[in-house]
Protein backbone atom coordinates (compact mmCIF):
# COMPACT_ATOMS: atom_id res chain seq x y z
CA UNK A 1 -3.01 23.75 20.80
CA UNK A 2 -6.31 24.82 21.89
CA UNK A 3 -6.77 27.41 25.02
CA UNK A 4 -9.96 26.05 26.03
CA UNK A 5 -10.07 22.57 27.90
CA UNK A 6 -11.69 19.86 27.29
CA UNK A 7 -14.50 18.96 30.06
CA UNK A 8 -14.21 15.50 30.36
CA UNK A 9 -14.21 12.62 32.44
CA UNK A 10 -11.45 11.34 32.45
CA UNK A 11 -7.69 13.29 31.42
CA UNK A 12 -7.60 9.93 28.59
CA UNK A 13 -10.39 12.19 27.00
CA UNK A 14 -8.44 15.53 27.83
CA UNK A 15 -5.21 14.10 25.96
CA UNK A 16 -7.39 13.16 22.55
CA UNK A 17 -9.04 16.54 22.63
CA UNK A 18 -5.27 17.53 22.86
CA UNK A 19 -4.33 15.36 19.87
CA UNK A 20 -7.47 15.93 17.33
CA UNK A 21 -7.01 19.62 17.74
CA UNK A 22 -3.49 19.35 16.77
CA UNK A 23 -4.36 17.75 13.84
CA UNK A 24 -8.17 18.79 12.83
CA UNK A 25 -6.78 21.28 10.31
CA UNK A 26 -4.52 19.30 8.51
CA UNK A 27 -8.05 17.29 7.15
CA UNK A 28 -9.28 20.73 5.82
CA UNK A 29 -6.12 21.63 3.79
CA UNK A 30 -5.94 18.01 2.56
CA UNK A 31 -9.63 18.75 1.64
CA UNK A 32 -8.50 22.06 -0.43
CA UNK A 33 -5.42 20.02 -1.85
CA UNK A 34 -7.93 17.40 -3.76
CA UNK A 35 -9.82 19.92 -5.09
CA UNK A 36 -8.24 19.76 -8.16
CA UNK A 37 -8.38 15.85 -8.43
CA UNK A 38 -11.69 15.45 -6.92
CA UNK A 39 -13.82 18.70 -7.89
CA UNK A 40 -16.87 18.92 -5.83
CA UNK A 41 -17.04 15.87 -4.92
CA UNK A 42 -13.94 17.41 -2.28
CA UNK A 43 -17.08 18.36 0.03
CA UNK A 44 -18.11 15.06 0.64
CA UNK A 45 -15.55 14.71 3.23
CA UNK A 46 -17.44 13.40 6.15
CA UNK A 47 -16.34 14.61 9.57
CA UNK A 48 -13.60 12.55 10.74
CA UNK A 49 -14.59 9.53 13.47
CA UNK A 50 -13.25 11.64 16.69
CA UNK A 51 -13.35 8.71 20.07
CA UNK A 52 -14.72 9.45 23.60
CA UNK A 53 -13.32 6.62 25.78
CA UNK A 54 -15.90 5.46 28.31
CA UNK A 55 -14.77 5.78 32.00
CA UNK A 56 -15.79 2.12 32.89
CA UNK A 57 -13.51 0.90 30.65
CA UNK A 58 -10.81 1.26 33.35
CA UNK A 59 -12.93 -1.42 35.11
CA UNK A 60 -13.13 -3.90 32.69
CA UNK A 61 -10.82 -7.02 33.40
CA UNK A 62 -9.91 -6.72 29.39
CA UNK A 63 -9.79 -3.42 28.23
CA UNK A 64 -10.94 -4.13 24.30
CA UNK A 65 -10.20 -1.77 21.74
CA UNK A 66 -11.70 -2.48 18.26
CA UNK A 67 -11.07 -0.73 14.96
CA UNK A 68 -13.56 -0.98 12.03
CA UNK A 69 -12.85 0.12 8.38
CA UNK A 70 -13.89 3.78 8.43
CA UNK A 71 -17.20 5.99 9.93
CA UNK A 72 -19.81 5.21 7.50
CA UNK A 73 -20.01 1.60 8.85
CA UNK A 74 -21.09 3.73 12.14
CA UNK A 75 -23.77 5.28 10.25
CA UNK A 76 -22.91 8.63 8.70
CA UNK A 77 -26.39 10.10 10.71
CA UNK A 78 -23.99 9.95 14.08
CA UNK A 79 -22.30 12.77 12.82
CA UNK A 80 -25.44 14.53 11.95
CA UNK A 81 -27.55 16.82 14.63
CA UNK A 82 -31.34 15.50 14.20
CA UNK A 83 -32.01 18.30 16.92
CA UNK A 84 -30.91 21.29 14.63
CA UNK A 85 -27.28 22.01 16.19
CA UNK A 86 -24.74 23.31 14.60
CA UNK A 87 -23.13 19.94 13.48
CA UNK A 88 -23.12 18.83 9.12
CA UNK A 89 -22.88 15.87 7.57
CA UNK A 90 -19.53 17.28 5.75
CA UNK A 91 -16.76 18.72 6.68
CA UNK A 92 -17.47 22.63 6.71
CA UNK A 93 -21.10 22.49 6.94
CA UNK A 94 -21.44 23.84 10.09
CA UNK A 95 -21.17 27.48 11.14
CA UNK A 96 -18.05 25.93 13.27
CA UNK A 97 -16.05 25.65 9.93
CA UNK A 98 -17.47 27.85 7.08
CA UNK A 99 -13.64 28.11 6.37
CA UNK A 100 -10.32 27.69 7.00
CA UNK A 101 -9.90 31.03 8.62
CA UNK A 102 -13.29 30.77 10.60
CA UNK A 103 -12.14 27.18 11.99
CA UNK A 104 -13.36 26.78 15.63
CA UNK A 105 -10.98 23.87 16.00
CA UNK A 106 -12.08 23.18 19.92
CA UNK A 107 -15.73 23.45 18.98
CA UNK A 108 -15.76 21.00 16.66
CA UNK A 109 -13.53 18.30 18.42
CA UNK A 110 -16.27 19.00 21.52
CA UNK A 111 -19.10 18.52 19.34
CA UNK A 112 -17.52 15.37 17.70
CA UNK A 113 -16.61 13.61 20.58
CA UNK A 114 -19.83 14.29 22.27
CA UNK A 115 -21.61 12.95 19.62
CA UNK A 116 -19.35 9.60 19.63
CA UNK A 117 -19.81 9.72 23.78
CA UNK A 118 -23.69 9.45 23.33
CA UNK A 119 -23.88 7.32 20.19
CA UNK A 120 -26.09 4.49 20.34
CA UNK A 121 -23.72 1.81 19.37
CA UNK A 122 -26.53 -1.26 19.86
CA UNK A 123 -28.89 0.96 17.64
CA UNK A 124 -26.44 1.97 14.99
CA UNK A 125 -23.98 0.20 15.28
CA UNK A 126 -24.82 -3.02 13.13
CA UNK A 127 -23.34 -5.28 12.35
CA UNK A 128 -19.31 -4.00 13.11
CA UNK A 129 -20.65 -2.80 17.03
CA UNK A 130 -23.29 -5.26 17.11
CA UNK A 131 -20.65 -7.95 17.01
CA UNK A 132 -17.61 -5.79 18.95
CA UNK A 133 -20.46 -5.47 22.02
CA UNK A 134 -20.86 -9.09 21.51
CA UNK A 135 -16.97 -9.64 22.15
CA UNK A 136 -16.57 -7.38 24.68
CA UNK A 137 -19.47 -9.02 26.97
CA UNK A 138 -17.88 -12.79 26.14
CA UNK A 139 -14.49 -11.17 27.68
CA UNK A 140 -16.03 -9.17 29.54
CA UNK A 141 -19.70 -10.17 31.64
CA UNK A 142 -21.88 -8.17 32.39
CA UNK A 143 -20.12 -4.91 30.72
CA UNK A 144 -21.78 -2.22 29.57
CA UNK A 145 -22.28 -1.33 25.91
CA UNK A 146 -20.28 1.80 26.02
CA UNK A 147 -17.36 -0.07 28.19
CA UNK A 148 -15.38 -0.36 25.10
CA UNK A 149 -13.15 2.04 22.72
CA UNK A 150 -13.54 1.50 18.89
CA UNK A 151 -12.49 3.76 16.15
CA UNK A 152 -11.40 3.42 12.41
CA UNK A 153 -9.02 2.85 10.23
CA UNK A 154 -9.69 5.42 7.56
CA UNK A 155 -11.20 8.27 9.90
CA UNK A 156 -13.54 9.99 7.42
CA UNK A 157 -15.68 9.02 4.67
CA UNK A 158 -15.99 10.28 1.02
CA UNK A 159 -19.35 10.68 -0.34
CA UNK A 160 -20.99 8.42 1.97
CA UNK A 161 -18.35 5.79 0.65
CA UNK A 162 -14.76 4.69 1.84
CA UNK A 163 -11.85 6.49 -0.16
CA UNK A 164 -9.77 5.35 -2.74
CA UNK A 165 -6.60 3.38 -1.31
CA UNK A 166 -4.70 6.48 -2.67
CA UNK A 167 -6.96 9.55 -0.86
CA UNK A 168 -7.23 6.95 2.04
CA UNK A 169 -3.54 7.37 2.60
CA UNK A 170 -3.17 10.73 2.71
CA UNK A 171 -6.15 10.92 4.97
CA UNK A 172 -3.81 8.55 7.16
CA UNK A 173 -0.83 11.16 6.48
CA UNK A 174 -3.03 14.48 7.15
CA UNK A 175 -4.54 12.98 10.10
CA UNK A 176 -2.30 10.01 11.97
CA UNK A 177 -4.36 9.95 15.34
CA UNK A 178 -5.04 6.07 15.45
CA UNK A 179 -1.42 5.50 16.84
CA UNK A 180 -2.25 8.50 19.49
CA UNK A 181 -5.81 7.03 19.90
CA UNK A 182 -4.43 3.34 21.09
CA UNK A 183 -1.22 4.97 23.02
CA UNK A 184 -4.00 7.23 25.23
CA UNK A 185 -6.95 3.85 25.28
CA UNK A 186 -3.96 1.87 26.70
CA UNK A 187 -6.14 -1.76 25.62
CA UNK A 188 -5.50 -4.98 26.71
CA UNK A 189 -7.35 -6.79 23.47
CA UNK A 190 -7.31 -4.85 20.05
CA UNK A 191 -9.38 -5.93 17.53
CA UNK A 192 -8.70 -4.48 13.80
CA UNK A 193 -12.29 -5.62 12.08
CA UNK A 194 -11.09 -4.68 8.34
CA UNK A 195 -10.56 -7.95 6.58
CA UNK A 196 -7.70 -8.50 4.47
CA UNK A 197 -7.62 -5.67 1.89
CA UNK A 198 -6.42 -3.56 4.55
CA UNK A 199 -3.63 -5.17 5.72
CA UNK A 200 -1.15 -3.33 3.90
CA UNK A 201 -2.61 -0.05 4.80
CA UNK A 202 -2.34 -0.92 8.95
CA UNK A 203 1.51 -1.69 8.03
CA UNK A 204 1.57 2.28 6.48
CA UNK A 205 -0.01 3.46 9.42
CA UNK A 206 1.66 0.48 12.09
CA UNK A 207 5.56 0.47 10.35
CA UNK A 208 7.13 -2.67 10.78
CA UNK A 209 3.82 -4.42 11.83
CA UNK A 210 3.87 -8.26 11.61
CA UNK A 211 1.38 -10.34 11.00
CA UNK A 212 1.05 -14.33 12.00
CA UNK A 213 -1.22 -16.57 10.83
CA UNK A 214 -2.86 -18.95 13.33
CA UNK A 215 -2.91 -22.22 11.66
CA UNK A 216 -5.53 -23.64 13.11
CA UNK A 217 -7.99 -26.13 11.01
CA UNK A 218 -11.19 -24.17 9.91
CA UNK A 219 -9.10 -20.87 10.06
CA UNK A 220 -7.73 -19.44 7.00
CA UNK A 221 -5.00 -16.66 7.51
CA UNK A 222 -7.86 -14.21 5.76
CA UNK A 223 -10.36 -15.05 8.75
CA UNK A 224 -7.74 -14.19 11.31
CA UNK A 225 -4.24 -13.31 12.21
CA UNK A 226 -2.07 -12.10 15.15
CA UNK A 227 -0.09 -8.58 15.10
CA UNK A 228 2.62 -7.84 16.45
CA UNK A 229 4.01 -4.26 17.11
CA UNK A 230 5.49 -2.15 20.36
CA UNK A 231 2.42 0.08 20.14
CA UNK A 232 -0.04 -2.53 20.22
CA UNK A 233 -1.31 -4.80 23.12
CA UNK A 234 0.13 -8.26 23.25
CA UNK A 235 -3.61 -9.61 22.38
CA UNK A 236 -4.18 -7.87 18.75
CA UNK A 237 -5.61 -9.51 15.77
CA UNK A 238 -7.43 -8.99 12.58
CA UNK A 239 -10.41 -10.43 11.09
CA UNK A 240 -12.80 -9.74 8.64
CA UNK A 241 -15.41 -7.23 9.07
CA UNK A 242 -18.21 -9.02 10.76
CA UNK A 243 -20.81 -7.74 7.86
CA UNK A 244 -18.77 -9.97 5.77
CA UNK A 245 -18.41 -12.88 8.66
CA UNK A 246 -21.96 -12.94 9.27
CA UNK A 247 -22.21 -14.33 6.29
CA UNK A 248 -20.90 -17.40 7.27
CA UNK A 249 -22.27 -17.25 11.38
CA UNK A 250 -20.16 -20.08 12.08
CA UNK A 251 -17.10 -19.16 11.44
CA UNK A 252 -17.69 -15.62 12.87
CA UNK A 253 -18.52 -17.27 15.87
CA UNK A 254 -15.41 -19.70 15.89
CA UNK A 255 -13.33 -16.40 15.61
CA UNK A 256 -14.67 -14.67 17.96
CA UNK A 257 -14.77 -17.73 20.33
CA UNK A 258 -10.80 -18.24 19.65
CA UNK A 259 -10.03 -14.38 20.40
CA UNK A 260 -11.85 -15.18 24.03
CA UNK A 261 -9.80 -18.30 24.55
CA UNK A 262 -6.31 -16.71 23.49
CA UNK A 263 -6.78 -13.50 25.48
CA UNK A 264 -8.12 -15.70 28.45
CA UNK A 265 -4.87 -17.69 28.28
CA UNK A 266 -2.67 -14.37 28.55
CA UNK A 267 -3.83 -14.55 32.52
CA UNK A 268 -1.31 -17.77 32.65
CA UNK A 269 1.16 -17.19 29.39
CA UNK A 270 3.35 -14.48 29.01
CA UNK A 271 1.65 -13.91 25.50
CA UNK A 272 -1.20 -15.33 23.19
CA UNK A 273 2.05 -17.03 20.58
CA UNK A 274 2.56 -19.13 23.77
CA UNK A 275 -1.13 -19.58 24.88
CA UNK A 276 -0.86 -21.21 21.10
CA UNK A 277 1.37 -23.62 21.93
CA UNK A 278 -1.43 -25.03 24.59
CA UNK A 279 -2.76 -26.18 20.94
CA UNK A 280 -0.46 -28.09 19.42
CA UNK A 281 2.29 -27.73 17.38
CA UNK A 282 2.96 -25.50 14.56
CA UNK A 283 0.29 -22.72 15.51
CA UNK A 284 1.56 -20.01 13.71
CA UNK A 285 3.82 -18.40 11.12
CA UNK A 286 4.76 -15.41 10.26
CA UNK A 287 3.37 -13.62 7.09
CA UNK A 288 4.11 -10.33 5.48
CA UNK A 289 0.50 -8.93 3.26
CA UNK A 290 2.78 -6.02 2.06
CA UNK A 291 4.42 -7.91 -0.12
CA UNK A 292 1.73 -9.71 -1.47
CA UNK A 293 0.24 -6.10 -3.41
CA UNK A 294 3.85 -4.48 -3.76
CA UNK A 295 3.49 -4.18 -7.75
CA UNK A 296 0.00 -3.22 -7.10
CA UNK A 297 -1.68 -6.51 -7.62
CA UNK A 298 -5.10 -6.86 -6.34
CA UNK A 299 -6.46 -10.14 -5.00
CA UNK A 300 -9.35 -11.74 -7.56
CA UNK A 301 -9.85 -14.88 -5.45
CA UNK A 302 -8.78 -17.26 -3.02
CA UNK A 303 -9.04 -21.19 -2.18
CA UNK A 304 -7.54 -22.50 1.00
CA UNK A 305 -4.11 -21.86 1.07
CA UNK A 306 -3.81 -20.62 -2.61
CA UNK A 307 -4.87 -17.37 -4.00
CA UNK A 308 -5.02 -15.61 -7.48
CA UNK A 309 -3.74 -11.99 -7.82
CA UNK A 310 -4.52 -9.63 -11.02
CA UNK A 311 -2.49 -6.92 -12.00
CA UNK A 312 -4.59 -4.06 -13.79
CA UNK A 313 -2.52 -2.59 -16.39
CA UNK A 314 -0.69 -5.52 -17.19
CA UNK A 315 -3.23 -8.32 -17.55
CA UNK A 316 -1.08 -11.01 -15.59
CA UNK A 317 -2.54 -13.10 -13.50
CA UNK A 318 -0.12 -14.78 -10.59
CA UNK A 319 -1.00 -17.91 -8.33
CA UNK A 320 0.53 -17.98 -5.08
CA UNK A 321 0.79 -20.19 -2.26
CA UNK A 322 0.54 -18.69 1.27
CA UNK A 323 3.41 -21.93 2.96
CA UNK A 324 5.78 -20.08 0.11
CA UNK A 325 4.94 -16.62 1.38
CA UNK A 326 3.03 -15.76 -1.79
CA UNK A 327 6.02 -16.10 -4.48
CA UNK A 328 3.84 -17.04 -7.34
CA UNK A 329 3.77 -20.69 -8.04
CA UNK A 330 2.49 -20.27 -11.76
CA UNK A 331 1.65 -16.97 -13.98
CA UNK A 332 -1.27 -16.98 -16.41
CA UNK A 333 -2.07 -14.20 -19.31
CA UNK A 334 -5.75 -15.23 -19.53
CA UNK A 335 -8.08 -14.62 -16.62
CA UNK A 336 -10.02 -18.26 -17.47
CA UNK A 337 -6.75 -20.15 -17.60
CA UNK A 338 -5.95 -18.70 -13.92
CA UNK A 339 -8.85 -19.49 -12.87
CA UNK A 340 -9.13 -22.94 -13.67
CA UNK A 341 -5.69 -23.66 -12.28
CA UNK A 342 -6.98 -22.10 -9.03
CA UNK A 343 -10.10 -24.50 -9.39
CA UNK A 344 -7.62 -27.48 -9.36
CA UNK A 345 -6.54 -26.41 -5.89
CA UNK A 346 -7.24 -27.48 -2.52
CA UNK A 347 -9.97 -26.08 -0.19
CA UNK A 348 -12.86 -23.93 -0.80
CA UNK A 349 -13.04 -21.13 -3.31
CA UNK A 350 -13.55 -17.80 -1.90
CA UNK A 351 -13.53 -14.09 -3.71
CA UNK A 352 -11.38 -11.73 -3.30
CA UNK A 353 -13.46 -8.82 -1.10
């Protein structure tokens, strides 16, 4: 723990300081642990995604916390002094953090979160803050664009990229502040914008996290679900990132519309499964993604209520049906053969990212 304190504020900012210099180090051991499996390319750790929680968030009527994928969607540059201060691109490229030994570990955090206090989110933001200010102000009128926490799920960046699932989780391991991050933000709304691939990595970092999907016509269970765990907010979903959503505007903004209406409702239910109900019957049921990629299976395409899953080394190809929580409903050897069965199935065809 850090002598120095943290000149913030608000004492929400004073307890992350707290928390990312507790675990700040951890990312440059993890850094010298890859070296061996990643080479150089073990430099190209960005500097993690450290939050500075606006004080008018306190006076928002819904407190919104969104989470994107990881910092490069932010624009790597916000980690990057234009001015000529003493804050890199990469982890240890400032005079901060030549080394281990040399680590300034209160330093950096200051210079981190000061850079994510006076971040232009409208100007950089695009399109993950673009759309979260969007949200924020339909909840929200007249709210500022800072009134709002976001972070990520993987909180650094490797080679201007996102990590592998596997170096992704061991980022989570090495540095496990999101849970601290929420806990400290205390949010009404949470918002995880990371689409479907991630879902099984929130249930590493989120253990025993649920997911339901809101069966609602137009909405597919990829577009967007409701979580449930006792260290989120009552009100938390996930959808796709909106740079994927925008690519269909109208169903970004039928999401976005329904997150309003169900977090709305919360003022007169006791929680958004029974503002549901207000919509008729069978609203919702409950899903589990981990399953889904358990024998590492990765998702080659979807239509409506059916998907198609490939395994890698194996060369199988499994379709499941989301109503039979994804037991596979017929397994293929040849990629065309599983694909043509998928063809034969209701709804639109959609791929797999």
């Amino acid at each position: 723990m850090p002598t120095e304190v943290y000149d913030a504020d608000s004492d929400k900012n004073k307890e992350l300081f707290d928390v990312y210099c507790r675990h700040l180090p951890n990312l440059y051991q993890l850094r010298e642990q890859l070296r061996g499996k990643l080479g150089e390319r073990a430099d190209q750790f960005s500097y993690p995604h450290l939050i500075y929680i606006s004080s008018e968030q306190d006076s928002l009527r819904h407190k919104l916390f969104v989470v994107g994928k990881d910092p490069r969607e932010s624009s790597l540059d916000r980690f990057v002094d234009k001015s000529g201060g003493s804050c890199g691109r990469y982890l240890g490229s400032s005079p901060l953090d030549k080394t281990l030994e040399s680590l300034n570990v209160g330093a950096v955090v200051r210079e981190l979160m000061d850079q994510d206090k006076h971040f232009s989110r409208r100007q950089y933001g695009k399109p993950f803050l673009e759309t979260a200010i969007r949200l924020n102000g339909q909840m929200n009128p007249g709210s500022p664009d800072n009134s709002f926490a976001y972070s990520n799920a993987v909180k650094v960046s490797l080679d201007g990229k996102t990590p592998d699932k596997d170096i992704a989780l061991e980022v989570c391991r090495a540095f496990p502040v999101l849970v601290d991050e929420v806990e400290i933000a205390r949010p009404d709304v949470l918002v995880f914008f990371t689409g479907p691939d991630l879902d099984s990595y929130l249930q590493t970092i989120f253990a025993g996290l649920k997911f339901y999907h809101l069966c609602i016509e137009g909405i597919g269970w990829h577009d967007l679900c409701l979580l449930e765990h006792n260290k989120l907010p009552s009100c938390t979903f996930r959808a796709y990132h909106p740079g994927y959503s925008k690519r269909n505007k109208a169903k970004l903004n039928r999401v976005l519309s329904l997150i309003v209406s169900l977090v709305q409702g919360v003022d007169e239910c006791s929680s958004p499964r029974k503002r549901l109900l207000t919509f008729g019957k069978n609203n919702y049921d409950l899903m589990n993604p981990g399953d889904i990629d358990r024998h590492h299976f990765v998702l080659l395409a979807r239509k409506g209520d059916y998907s198609l899953w490939e395994h890698p080394q194996a060369k199988e190809y499994h379709l499941c049906d989301r109503k039979k929580n994804y037991e596979p409903i017929a397994r293929f050897e040849k990629k065309v053969e599983a694909l043509a069965a998928l063809q034969q199935m209701g709804g639109s065809l959609d791929d797999g990212h």
